[in-house]
N, C-alpha and C. Protein backbone atom coordinates (compact mmCIF):
# COMPACT_ATOMS: atom_id res chain seq x y z
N UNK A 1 -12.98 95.78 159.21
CA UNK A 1 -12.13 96.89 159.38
C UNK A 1 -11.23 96.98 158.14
N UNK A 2 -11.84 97.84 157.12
CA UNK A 2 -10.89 97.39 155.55
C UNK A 2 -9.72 98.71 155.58
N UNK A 3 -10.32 99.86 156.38
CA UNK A 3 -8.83 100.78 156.35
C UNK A 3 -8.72 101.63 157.94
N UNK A 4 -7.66 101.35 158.25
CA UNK A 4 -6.60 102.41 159.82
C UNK A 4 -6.69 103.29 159.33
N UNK A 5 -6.86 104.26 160.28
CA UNK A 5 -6.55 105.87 159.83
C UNK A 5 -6.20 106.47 161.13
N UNK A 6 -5.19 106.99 161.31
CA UNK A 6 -4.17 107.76 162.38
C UNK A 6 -4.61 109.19 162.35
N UNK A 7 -4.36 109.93 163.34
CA UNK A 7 -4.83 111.07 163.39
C UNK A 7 -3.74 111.57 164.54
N UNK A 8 -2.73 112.31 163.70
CA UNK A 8 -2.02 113.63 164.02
C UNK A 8 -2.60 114.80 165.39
N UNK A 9 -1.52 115.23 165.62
CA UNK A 9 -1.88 116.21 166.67
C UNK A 9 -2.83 117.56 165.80
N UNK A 10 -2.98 117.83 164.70
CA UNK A 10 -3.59 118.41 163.80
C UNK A 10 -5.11 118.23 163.54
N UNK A 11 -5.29 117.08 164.46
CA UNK A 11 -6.92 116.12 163.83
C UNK A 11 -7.00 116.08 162.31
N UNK A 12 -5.95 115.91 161.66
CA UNK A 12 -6.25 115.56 160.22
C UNK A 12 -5.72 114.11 160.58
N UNK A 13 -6.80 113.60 159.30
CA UNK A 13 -6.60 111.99 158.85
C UNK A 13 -5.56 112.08 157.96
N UNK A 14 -4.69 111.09 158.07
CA UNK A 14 -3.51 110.34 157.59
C UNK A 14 -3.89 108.91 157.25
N UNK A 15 -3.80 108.45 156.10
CA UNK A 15 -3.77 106.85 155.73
C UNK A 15 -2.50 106.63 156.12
N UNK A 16 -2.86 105.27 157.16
CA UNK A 16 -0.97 104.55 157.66
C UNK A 16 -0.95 103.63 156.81
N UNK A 17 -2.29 102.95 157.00
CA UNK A 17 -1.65 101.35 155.83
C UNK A 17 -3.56 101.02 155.72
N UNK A 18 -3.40 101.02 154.62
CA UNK A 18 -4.21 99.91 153.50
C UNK A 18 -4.39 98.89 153.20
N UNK A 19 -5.42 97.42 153.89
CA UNK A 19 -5.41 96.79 153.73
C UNK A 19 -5.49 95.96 152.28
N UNK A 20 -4.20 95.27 151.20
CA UNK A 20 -5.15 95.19 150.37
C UNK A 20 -7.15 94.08 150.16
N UNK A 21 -7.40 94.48 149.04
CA UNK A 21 -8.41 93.41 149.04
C UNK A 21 -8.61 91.82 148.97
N UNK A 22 -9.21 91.40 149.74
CA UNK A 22 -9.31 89.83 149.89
C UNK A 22 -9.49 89.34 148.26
N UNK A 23 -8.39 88.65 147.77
CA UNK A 23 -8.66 87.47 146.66
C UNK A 23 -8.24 86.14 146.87
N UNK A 24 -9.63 85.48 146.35
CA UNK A 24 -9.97 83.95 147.00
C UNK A 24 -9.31 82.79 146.70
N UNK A 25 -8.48 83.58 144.99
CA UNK A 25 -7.29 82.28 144.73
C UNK A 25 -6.27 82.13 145.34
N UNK A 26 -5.72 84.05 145.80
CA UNK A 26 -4.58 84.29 146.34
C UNK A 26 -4.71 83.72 147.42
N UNK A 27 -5.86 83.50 148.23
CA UNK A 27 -5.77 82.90 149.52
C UNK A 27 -5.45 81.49 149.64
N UNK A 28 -6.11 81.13 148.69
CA UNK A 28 -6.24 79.29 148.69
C UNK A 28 -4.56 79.02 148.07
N UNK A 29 -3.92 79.37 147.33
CA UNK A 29 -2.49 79.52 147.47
C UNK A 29 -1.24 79.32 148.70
N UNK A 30 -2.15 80.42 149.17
CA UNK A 30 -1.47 80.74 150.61
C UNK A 30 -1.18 79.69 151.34
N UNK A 31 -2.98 78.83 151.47
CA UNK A 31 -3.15 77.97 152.39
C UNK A 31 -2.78 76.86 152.14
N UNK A 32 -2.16 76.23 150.87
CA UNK A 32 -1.98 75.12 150.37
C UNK A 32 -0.53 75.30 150.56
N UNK A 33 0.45 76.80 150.23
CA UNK A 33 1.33 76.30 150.02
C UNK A 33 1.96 76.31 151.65
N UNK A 34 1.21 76.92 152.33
CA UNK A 34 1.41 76.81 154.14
C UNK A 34 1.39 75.12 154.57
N UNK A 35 0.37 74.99 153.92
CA UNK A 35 -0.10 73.29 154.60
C UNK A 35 1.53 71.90 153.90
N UNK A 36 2.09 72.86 152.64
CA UNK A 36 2.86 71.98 152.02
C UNK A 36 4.35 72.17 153.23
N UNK A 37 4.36 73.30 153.53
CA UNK A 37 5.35 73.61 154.34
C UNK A 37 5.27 72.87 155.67
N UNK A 38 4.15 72.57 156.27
CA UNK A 38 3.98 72.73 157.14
C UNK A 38 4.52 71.11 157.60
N UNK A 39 4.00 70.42 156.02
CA UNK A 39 4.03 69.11 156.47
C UNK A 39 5.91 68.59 155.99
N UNK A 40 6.13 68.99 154.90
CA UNK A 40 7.29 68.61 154.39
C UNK A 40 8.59 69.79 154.62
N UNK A 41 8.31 70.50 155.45
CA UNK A 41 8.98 71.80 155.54
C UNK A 41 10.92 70.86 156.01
N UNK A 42 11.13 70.43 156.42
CA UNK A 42 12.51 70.28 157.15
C UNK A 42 13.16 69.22 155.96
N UNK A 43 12.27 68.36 155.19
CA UNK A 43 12.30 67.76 153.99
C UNK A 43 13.20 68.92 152.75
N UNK A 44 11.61 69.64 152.41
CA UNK A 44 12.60 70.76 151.57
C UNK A 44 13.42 71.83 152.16
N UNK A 45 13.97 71.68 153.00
CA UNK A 45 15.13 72.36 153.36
C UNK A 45 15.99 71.66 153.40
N UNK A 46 16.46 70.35 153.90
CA UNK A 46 17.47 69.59 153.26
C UNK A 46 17.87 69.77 152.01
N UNK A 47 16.80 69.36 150.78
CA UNK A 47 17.16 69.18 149.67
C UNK A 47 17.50 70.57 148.64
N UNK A 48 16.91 71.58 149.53
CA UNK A 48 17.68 72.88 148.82
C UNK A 48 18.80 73.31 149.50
N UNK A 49 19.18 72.51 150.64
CA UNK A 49 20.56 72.70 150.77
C UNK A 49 21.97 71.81 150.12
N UNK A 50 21.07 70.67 149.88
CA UNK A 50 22.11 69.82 149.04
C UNK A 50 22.07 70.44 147.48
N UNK A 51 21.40 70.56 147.45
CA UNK A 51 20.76 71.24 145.57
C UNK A 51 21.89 72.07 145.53
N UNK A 52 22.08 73.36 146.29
CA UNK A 52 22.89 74.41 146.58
C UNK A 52 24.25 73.82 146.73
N UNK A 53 24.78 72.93 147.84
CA UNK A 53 25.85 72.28 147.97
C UNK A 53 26.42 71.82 146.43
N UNK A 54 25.45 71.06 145.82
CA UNK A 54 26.13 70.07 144.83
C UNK A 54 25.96 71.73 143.28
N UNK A 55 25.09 72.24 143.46
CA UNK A 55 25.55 73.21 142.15
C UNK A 55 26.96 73.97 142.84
N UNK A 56 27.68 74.04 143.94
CA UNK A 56 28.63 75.06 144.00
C UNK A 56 29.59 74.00 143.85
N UNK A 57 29.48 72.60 144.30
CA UNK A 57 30.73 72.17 143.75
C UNK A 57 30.71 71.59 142.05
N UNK A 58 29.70 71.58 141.86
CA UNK A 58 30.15 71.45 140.35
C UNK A 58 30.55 73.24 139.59
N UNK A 59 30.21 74.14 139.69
CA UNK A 59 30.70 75.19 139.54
C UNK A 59 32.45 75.02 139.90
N UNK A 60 32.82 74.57 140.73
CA UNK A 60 34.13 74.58 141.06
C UNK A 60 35.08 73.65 140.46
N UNK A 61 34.40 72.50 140.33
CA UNK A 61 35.15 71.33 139.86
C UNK A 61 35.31 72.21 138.02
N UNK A 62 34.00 72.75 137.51
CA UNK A 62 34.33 73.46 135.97
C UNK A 62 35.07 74.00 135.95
N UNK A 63 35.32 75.33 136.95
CA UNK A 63 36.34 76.29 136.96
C UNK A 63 38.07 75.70 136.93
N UNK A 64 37.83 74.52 137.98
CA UNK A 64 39.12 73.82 137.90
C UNK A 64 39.66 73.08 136.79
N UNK A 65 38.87 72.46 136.33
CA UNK A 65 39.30 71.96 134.44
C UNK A 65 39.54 73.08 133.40
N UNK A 66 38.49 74.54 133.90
CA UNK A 66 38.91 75.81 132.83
C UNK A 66 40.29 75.93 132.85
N UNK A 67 40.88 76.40 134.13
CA UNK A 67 42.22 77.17 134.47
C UNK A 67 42.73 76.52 133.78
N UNK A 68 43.71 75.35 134.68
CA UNK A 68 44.84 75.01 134.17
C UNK A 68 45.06 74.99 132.37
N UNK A 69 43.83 74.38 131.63
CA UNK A 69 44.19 74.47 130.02
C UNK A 69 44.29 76.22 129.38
N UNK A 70 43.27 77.10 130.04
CA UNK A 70 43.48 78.59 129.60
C UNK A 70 44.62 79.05 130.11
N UNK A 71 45.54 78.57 131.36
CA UNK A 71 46.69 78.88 132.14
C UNK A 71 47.94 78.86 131.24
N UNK A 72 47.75 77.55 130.42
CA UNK A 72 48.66 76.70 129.82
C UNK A 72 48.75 77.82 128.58
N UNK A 73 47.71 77.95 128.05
CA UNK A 73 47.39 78.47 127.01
C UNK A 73 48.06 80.09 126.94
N UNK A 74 48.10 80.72 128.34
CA UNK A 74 48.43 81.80 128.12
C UNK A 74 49.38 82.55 128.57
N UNK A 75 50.48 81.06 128.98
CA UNK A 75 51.57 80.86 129.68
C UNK A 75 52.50 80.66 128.74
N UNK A 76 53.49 81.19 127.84
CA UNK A 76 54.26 80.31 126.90
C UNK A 76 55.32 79.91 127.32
N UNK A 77 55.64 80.50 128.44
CA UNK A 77 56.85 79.69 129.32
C UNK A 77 57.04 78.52 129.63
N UNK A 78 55.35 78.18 130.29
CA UNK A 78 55.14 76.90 131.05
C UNK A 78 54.82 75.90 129.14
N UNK A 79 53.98 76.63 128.20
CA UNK A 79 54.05 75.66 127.20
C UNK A 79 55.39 75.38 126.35
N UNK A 80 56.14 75.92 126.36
CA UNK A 80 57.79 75.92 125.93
C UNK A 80 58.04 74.92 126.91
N UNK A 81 58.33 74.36 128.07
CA UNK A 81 58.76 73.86 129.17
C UNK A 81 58.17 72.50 129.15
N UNK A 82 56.53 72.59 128.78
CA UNK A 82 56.06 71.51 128.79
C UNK A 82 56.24 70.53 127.25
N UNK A 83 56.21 71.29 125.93
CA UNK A 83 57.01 70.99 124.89
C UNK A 83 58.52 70.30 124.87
N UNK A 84 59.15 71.03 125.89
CA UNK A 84 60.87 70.56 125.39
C UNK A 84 60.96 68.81 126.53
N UNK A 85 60.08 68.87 127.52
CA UNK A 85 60.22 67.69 128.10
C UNK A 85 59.55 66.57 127.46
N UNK A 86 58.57 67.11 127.08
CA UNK A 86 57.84 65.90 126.07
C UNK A 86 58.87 65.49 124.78
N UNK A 87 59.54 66.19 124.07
CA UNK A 87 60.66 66.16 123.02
C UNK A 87 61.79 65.21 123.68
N UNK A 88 61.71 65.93 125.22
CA UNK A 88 62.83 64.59 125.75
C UNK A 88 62.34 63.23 125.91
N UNK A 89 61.29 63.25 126.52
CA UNK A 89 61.05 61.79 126.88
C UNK A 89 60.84 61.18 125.58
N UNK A 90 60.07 61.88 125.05
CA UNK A 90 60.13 61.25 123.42
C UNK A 90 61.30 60.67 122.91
N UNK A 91 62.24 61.50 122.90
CA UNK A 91 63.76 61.32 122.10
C UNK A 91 64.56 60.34 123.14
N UNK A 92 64.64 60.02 124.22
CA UNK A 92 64.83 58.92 125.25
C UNK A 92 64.18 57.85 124.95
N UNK A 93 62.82 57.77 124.72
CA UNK A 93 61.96 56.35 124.30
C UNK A 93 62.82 55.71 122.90
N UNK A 94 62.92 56.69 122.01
CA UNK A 94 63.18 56.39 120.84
C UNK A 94 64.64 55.71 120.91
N UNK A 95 65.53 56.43 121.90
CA UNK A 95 67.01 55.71 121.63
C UNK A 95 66.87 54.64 122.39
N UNK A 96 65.91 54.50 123.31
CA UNK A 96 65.51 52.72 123.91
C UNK A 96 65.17 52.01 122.60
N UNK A 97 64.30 52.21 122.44
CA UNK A 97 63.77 51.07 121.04
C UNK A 97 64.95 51.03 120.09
N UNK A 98 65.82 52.56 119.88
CA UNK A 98 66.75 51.99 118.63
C UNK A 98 67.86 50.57 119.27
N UNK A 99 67.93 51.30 120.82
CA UNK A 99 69.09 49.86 121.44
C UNK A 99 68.23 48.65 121.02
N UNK A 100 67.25 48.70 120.99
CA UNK A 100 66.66 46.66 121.68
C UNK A 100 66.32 46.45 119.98
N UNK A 101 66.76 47.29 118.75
CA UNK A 101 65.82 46.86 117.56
C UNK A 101 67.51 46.34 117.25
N UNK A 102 68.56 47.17 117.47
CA UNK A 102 70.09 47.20 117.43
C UNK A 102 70.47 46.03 117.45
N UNK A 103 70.16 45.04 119.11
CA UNK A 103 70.15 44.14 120.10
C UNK A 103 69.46 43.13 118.64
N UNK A 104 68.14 43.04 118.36
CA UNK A 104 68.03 42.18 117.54
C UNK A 104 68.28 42.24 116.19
N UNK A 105 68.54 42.69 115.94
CA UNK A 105 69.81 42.83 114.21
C UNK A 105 70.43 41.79 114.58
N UNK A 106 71.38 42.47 115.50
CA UNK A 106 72.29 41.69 115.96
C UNK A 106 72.61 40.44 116.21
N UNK A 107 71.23 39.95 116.66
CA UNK A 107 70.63 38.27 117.46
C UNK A 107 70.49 37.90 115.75
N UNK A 108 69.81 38.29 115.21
CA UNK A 108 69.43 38.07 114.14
C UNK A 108 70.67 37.76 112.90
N UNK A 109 71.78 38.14 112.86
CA UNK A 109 72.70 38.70 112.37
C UNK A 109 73.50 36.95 112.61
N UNK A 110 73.63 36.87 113.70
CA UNK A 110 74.11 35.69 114.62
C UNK A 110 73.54 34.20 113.97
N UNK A 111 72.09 34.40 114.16
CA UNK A 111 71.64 33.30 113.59
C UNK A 111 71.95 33.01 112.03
N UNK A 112 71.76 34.23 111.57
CA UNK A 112 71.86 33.70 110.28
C UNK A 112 73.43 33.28 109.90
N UNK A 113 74.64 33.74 110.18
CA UNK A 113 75.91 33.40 110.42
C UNK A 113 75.66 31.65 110.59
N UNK A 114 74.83 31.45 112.23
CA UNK A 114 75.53 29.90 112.13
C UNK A 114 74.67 29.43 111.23
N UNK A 115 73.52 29.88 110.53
CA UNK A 115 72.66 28.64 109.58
C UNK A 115 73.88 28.49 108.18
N UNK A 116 74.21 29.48 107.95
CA UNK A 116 75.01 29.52 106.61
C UNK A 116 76.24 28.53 107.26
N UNK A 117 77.06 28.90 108.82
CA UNK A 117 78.00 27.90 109.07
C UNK A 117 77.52 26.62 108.96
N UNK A 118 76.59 26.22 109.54
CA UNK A 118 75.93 24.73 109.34
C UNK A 118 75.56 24.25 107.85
N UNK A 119 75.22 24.82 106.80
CA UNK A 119 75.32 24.62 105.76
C UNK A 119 76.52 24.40 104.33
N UNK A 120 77.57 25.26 105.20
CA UNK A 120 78.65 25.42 104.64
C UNK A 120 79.47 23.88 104.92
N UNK A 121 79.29 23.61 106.48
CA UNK A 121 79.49 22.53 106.86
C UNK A 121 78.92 21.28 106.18
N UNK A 122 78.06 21.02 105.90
CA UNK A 122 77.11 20.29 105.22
C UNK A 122 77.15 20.30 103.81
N UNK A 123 77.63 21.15 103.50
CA UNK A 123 78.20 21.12 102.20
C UNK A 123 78.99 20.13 102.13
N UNK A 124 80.27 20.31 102.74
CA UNK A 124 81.97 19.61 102.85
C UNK A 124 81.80 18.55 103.06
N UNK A 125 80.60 18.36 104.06
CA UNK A 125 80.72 17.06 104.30
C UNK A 125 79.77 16.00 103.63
N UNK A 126 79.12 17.03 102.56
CA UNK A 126 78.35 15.81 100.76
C UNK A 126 79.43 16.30 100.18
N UNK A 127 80.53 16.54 99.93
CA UNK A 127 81.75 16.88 99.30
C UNK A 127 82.40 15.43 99.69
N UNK A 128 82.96 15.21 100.55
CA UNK A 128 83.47 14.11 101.31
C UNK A 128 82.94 12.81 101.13
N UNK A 129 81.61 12.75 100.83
CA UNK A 129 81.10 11.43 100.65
C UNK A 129 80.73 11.11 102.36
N UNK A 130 80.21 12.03 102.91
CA UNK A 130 79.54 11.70 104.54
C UNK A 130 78.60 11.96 104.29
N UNK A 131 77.25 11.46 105.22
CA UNK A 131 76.04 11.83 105.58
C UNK A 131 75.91 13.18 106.09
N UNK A 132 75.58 14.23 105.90
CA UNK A 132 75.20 15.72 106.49
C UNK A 132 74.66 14.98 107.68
N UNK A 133 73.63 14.85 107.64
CA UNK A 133 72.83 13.94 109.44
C UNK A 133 73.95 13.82 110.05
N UNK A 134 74.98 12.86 109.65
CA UNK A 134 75.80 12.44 110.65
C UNK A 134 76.59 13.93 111.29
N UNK A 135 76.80 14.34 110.42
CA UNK A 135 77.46 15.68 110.82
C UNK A 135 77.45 16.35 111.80
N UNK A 136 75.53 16.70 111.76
CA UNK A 136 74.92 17.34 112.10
C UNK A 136 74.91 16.83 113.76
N UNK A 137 74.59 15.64 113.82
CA UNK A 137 74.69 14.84 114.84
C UNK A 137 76.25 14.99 115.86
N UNK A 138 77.28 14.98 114.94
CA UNK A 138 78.09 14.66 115.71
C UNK A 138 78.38 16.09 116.11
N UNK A 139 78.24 17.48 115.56
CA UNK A 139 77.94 18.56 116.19
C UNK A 139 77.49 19.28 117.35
N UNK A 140 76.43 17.84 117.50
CA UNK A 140 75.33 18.33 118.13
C UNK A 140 75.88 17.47 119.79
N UNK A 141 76.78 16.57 119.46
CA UNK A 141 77.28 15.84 120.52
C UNK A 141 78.57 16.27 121.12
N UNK A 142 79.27 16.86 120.16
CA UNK A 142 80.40 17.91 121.13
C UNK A 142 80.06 18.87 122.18
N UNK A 143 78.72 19.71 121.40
CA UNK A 143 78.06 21.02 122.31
C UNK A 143 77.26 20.30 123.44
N UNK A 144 76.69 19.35 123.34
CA UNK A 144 76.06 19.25 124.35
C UNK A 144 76.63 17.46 124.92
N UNK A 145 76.46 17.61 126.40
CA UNK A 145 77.51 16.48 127.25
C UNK A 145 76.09 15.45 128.08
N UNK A 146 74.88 15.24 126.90
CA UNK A 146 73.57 14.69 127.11
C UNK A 146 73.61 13.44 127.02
N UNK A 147 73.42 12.37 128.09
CA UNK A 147 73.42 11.20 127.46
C UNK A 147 72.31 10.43 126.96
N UNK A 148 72.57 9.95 125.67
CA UNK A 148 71.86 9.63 124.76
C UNK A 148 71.11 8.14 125.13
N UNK A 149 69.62 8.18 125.07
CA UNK A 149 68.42 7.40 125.39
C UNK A 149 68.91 6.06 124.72
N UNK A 150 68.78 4.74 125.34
CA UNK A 150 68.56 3.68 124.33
C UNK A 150 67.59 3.44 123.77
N UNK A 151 68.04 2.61 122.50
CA UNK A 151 66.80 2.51 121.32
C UNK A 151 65.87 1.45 122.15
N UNK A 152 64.63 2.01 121.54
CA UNK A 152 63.63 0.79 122.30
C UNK A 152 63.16 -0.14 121.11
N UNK A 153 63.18 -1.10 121.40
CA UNK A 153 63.21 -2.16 120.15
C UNK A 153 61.62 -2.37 120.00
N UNK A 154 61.29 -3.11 119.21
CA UNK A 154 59.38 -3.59 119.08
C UNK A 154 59.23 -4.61 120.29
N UNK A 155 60.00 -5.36 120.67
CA UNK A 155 59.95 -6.19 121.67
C UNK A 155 59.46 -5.17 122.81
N UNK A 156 60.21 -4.89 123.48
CA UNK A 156 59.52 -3.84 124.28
C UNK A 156 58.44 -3.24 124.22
N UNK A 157 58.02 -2.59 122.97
CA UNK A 157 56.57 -1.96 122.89
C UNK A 157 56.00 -2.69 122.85
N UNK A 158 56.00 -3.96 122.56
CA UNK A 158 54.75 -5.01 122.68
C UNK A 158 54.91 -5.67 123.48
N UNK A 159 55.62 -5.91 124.88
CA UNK A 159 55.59 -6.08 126.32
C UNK A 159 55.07 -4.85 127.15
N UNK A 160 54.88 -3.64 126.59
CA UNK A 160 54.27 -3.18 127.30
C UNK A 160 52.91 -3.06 126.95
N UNK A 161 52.18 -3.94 126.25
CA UNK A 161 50.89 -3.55 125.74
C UNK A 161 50.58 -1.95 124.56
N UNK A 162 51.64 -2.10 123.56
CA UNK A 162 51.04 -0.62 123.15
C UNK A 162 50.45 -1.91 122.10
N UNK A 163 49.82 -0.85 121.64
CA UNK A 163 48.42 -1.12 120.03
C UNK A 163 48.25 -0.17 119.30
N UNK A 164 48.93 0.43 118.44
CA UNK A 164 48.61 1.17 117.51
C UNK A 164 47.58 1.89 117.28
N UNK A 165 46.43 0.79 117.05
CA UNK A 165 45.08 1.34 117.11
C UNK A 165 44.20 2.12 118.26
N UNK A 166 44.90 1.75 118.90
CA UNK A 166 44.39 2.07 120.49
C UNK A 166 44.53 3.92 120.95
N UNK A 167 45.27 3.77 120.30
CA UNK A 167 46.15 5.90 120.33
C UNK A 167 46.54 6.18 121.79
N UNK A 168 46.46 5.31 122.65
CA UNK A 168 47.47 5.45 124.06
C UNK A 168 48.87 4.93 123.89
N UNK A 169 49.58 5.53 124.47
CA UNK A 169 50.99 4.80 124.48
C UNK A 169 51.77 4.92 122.70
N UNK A 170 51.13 6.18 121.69
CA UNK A 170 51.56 6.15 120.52
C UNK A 170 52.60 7.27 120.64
N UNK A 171 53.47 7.02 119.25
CA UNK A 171 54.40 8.30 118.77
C UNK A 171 53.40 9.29 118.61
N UNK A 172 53.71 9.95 117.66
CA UNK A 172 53.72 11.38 116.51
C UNK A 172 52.17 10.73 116.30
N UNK A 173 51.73 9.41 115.37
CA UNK A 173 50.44 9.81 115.23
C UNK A 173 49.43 8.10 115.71
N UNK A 174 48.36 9.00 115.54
CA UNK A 174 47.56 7.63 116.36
C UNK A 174 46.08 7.59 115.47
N UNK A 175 45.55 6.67 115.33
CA UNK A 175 44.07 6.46 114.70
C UNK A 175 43.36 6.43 115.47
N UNK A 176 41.94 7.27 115.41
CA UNK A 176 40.98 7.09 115.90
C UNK A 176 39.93 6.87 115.18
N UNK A 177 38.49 6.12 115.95
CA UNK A 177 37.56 5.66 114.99
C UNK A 177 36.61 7.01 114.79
N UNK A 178 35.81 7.22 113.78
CA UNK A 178 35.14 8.08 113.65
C UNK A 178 33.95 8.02 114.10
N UNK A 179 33.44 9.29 114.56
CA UNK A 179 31.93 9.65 115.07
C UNK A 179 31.33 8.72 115.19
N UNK A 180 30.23 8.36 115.62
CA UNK A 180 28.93 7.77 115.46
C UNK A 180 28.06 8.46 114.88
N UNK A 181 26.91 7.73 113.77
CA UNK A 181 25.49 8.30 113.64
C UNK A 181 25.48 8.93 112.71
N UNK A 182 24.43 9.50 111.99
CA UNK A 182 24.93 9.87 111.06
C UNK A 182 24.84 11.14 110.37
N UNK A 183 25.85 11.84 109.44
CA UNK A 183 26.35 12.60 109.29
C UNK A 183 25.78 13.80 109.27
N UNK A 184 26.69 15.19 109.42
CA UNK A 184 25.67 16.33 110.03
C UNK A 184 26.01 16.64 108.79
N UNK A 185 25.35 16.75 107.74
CA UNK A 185 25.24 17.37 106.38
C UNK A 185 23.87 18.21 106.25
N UNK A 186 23.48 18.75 105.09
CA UNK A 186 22.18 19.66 104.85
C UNK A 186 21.69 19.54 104.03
């Protein structure tokens, strides 16, 4: 049945609809892409709804990074406003750092005062015919109310087993034997 034909109260023929003609790729198309639906159909509808979901929020999240900088941009109120606070905090940071650079001048200023007093001192007293050490010492025993360690004699260190060689139980410096084997040269 390749064409309908209707017929009017007139008995004239009227074409209603036209089947078109059967083509065998267009069909096999059809049927493949029916069978793809058929099987994965609720599959790809998820994922063209997330597809859709995630392009509208990245569309939005762009638009939201556009504004505010073109806003800024074409706002000179809000960029005047945002200028003079940055100038402040700026100019606030800066009179912090000038206090604490001030603060160490100052510290600085101090020290060097007592090194020159301690020297000046130390002067007077190789003027005098005294030991500076002693000076220094007895300086050092007014300011501070520390009582001073007794001397440990050699008797003692050699009741307690020290050995020199040994580097346990040493001052400032101690000997040790060297490596074994022999040497990493090239």
């Amino acid at each position: 049945m390749d064409d309908v034909y209707v017929m009017d109260a007139e008995d004239e023929e009227i074409e209603a609809h036209r089947k078109p003609p059967a083509n065998p790729e267009v069909n096999f198309l059809l049927q493949e892409a029916g069978a793809v639906l058929v099987q994965y159909g609720w599959f790809l509808l998820l994922l063209a709804a997330a597809v859709f979901v995630l392009i509208q929020h990245l569309n939005r999240r762009r638009r939201s990074l556009k504004s505010p900088s073109a806003q800024t941009v074409h706002d000179p109120v809000s960029v005047a406003r945002r200028q003079e606070a940055l100038e402040a905090s700026r100019k606030r940071m800066q009179e912090e750092l000038d206090a604490k650079a001030e603060a160490f001048r100052e510290k600085q200023r101090q020290l060097e005062e007592e090194k020159r007093r301690q020297k000046i001192e130390m002067w007077d007293s190789m003027q005098e015919g005294r030991s500076y050490k002693a000076n220094a010492k007895s300086s050092q025993d007014e300011e501070s109310s520390a009582t001073l360690k007794p001397k440990s004699g050699r008797k003692s260190l050699r009741s307690a087993g020290y050995s020199p060689l040994s580097g346990e139980d040493g001052g400032a410096c101690s000997w040790r034997p060297g490596r074994r084997g022999p040497s990493s040269g090239g």
